[in-house]
Protein backbone atom coordinates (compact mmCIF):
# COMPACT_ATOMS: atom_id res chain seq x y z
CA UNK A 1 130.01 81.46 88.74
CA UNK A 2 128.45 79.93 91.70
CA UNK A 3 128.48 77.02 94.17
CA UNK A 4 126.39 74.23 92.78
CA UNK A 5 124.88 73.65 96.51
CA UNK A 6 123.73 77.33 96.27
CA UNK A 7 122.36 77.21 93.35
CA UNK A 8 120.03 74.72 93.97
CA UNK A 9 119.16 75.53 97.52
CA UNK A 10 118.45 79.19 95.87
CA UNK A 11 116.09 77.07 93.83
CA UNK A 12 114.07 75.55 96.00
CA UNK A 13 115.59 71.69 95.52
CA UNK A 14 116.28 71.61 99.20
CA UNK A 15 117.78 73.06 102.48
CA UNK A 16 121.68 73.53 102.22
CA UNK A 17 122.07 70.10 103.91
CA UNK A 18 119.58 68.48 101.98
CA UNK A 19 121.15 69.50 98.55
CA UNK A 20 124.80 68.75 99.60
CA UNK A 21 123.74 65.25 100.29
CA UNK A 22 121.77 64.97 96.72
CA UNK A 23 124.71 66.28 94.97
CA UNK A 24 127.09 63.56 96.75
CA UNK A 25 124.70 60.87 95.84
CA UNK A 26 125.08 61.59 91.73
CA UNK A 27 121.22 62.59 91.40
CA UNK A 28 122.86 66.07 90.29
CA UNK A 29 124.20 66.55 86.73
CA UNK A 30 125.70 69.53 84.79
CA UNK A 31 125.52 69.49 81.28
CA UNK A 32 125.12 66.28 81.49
CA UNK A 33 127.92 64.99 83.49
CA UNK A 34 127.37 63.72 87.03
CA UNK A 35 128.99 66.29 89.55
CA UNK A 36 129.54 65.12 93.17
CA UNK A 37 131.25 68.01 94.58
CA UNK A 38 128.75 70.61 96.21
CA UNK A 39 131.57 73.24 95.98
CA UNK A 40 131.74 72.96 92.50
CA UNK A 41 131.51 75.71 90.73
CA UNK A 42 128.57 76.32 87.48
CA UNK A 43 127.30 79.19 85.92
CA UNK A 44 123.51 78.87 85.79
CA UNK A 45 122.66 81.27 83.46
CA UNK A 46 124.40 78.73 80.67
CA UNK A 47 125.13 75.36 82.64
CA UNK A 48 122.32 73.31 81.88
CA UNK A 49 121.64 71.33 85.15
CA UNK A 50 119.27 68.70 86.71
CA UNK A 51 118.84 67.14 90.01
CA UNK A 52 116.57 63.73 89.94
CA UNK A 53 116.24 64.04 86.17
CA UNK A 54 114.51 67.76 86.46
CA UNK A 55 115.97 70.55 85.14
CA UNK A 56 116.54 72.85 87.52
CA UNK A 57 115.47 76.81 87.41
CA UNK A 58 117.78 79.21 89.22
CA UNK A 59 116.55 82.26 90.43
CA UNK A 60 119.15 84.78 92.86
CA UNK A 61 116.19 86.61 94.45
CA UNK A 62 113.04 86.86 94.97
CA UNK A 63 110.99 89.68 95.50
CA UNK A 64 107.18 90.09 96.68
CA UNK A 65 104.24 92.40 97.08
CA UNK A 66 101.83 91.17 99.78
CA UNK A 67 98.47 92.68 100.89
CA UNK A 68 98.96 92.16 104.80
CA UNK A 69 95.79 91.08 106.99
CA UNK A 70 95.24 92.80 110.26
CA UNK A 71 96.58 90.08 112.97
CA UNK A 72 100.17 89.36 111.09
CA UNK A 73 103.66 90.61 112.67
CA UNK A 74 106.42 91.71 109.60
CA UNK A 75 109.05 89.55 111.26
CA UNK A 76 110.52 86.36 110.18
CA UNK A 77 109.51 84.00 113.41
CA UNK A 78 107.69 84.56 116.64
CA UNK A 79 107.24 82.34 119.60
CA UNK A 80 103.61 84.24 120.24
CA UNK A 81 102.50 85.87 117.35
CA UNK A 82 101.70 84.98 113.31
CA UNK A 83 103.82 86.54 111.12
CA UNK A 84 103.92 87.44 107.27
CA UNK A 85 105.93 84.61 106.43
CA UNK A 86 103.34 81.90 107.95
CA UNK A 87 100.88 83.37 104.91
CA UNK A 88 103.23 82.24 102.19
CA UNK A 89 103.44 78.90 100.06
CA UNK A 90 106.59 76.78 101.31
CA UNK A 91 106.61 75.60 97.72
CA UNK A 92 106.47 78.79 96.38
CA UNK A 93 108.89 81.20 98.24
CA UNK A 94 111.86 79.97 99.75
CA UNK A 95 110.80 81.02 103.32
CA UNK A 96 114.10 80.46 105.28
CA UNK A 97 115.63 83.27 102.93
CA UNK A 98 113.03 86.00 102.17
CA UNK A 99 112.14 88.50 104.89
CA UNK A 100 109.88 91.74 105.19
CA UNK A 101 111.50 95.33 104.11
CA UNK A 102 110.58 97.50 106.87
CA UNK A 103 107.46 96.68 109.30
CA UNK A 104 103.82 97.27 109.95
CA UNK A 105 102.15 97.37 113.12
CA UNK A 106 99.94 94.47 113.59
CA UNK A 107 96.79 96.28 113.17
CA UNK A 108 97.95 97.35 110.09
CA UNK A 109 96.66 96.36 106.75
CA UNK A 110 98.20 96.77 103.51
CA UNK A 111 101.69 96.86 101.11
CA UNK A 112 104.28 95.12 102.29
CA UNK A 113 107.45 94.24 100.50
CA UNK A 114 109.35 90.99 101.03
CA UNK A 115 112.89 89.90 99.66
CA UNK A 116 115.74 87.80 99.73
CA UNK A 117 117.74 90.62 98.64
CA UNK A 118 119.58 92.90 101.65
CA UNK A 119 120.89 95.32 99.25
CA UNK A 120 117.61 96.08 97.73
CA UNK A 121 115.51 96.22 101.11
CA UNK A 122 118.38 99.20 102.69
CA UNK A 123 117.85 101.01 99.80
CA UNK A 124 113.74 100.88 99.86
CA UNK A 125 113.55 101.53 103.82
CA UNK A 126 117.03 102.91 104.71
CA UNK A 127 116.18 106.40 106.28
CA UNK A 128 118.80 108.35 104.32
CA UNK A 129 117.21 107.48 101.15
CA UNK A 130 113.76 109.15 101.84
CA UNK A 131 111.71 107.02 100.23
CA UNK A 132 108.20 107.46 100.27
CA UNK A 133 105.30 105.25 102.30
CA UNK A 134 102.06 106.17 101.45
CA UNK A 135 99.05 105.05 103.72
CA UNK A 136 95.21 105.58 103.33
CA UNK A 137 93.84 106.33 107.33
CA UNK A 138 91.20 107.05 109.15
CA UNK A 139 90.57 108.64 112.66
CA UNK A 140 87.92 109.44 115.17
CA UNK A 141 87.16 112.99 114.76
CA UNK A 142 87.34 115.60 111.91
CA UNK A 143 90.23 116.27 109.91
CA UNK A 144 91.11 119.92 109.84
CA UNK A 145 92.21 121.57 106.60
CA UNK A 146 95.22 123.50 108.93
CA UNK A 147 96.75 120.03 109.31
CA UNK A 148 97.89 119.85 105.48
CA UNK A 149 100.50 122.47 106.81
CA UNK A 150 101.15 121.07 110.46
CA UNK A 151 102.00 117.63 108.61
CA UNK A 152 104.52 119.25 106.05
CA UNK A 153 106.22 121.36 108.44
CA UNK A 154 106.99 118.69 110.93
CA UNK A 155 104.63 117.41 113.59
CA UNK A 156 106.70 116.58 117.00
CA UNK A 157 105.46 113.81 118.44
CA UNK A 158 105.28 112.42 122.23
CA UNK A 159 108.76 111.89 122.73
CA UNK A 160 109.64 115.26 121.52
CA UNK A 161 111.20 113.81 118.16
CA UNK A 162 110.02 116.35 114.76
CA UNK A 163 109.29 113.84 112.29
CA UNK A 164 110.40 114.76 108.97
CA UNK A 165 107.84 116.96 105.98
CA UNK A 166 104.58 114.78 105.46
CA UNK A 167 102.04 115.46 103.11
CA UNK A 168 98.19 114.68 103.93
CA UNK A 169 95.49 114.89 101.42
CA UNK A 170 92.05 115.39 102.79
CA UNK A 171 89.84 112.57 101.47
CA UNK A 172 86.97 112.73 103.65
CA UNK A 173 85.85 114.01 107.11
CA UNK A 174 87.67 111.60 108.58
CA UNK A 175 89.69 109.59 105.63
CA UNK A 176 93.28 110.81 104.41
CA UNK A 177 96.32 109.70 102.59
CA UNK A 178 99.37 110.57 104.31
CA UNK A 179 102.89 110.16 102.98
CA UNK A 180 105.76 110.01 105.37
CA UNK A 181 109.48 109.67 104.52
CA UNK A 182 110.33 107.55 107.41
CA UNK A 183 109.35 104.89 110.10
CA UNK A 184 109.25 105.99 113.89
CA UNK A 185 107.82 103.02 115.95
CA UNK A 186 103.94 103.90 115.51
CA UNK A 187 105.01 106.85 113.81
CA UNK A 188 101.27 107.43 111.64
CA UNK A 189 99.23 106.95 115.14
CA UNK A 190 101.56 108.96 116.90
CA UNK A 191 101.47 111.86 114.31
CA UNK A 192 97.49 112.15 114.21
CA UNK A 193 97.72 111.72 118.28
CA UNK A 194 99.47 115.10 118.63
CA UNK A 195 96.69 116.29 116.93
CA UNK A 196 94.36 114.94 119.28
CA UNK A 197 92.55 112.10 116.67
CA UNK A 198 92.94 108.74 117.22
CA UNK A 199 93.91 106.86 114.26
CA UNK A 200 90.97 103.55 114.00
CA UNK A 201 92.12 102.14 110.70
CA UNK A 202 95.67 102.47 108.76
CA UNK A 203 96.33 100.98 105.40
CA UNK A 204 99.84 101.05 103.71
CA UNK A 205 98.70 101.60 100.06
CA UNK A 206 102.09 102.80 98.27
CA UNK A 207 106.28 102.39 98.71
CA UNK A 208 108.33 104.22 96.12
CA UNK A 209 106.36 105.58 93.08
CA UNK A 210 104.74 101.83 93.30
CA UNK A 211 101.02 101.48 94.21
CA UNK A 212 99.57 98.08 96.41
CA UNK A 213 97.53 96.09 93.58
CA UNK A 214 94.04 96.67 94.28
CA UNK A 215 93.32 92.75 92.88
CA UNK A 216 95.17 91.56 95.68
CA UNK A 217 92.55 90.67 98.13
CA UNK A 218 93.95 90.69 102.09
CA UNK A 219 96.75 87.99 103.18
CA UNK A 220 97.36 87.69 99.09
CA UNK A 221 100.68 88.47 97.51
CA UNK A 222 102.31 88.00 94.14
CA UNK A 223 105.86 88.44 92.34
CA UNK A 224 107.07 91.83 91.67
CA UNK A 225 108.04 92.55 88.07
CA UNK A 226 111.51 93.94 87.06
CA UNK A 227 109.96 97.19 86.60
CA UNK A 228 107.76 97.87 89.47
CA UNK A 229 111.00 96.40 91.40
CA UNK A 230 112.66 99.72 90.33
CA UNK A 231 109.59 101.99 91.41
CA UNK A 232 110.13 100.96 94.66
CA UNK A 233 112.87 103.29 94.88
CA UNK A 234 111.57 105.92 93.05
CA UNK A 235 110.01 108.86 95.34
CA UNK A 236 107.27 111.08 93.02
CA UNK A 237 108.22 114.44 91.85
CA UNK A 238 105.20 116.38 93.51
CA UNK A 239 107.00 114.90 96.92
CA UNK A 240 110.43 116.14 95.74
CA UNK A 241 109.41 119.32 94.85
CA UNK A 242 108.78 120.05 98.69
CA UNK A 243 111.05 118.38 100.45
C-alpha cells in the first residue's frame, strides 16, 4: 500500500504540491469514489484510480540507458555546466527523481545509466561489488602488446594509488577496449598516462554483462527492460575467471 500523493507524483500527474492540492479538490477518484485525503492509502497494482477523469499509470521506478554526447556533466543540476538530465523529455522521465549511476567525464561519450532507484544504482557502481565498465579508447601513440599484462596486474597511477586487475584488448594501433572494475576520478586517462599515451577519445560502451545499444544515436536514451535491468549487475565469466 501506498500514499495516494505518491503515487501519482511517481506518475508524473504533478509535483508533490501540485498533486496534494488535486487530490483535495475531488479531481482524484479510487475505484470510483472521490478521495480527498492525500495520505490515503491505495494499492496501485489493483486500485483502479483517475485524476481529471484519466486513469492513472503507476510506475515505482524508472530506469534508463542513455548514449551521452561529449559536452554533458552526469550530475543532476549545475549552475555552469549542461548536464544529462537537461537531454531528457520532462514529459517523459520524471526529472526531479531520476539521477545518473556513477559519472563520466565530460569529454566522455557513451553508456550511462540513470534511475530513480538508490538501491539499484549502489549495487551497479558500489566499489565492493566489482562490477564491470567497459570502454572503447583511443590514444596518441602505439599500443604495446606488454600492456595487456601491465593493465591486469595493476597499473599505479599518479597519486601512487594501484588500481585494481584491468583487462585491455588490442583493437588497433591505437584503439582498445578496456574493462576496469572501478571509478578513480579520471581513472581510464590516468591509467594510459602512466604509460606515457594520452588518451584523445573514450567511449563507455558496456556496464554489467549489458552492452550500450548501438541504435542509440548520441544524446539518445531509451527504457531499460526487466532483463537487461538485471545484466547490469552481472560481471562476465571471462572477467571472473581472473580476478
Amino acid at each position: 500500500m501506498e500514499r495516494l500523493d505518491k503515487i501519482l507524483a511517481n506518475a508524473m500527474v504533478g509535483s508533490r504540491k501540485e498533486v496534494v492540492k488535486l487530490i483535495r479538490s475531488g479531481a482524484v477518484t479510487v475505484n470510483e469514489t472521490v478521495v480527498t485525503d492525500p495520505a490515503a492509502k491505495v494499492n496501485p497494482d489493483e486500485d483502479h484510480i483517475t485524476a481529471n477523469h484519466i486513469p492513472v499509470c503507476y510506475r515505482e521506478h524508472y530506469h534508463l540507458m542513455m548514449n551521452k554526447p561529449d559536452g554533458y556533466i552526469c550530475a543532476t543540476e549545475d549552475m555552469r555546466e549542461q548536464t544529462v538530465l537537461d537531454l531528457l523529455s520532462d514529459d517523459e522521465v520524471p526529472k526531479n527523481k531520476i539521477f545518473p549511476a556513477g559519472r563520466l567525464d565530460k569529454d566522455t561519450e557513451g553508456f550511462v545509466f540513470l534511475t530513480t532507484d538508490g538501491k539499484l544504482a549502489h549495487r551497479v557502481t558500489g566499489p565492493k561489488n566489482h562490477v564491470n565498465k567497459k570502454y572503447f579508447v583511443k590514444v596518441d601513440k602505439t599500443i604495446q602488446s606488454e600492456w595487456v599484462a601491465e593493465f591486469q596486474k595493476g597499473i599505479t597511477i599518479d597519486d601512487g594509488y594501484t588500481c585494481k586487475p584491468a583487462f585491455l584488448e588490442m583493437l588497433s594501433e591505437t584503439t582498445c577496449h578496456l574493462t576496469i572494475f572501478e571509478g578513480k576520478f579520471h581513472q581510464v586517462k590516468r591509467m594510459f598516462e602512466a604509460l606515457g599515451t594520452t588518451v584523445t577519445y573514450l567511449k563507455r560502451v558496456q556496464i554489467g554483462s549489458l552492452l550500450l545499444d548501438d541504435s542509440l544515436k548520441l544524446g539518445e536514451y531509451r527504457e531499460l527492460t526487466p532483463a537487461e535491468i538485471t545484466l547490469l549487475e552481472i560481471v562476465p565469466e571471462e572477467y571472473k575467471e581472473n580476478l
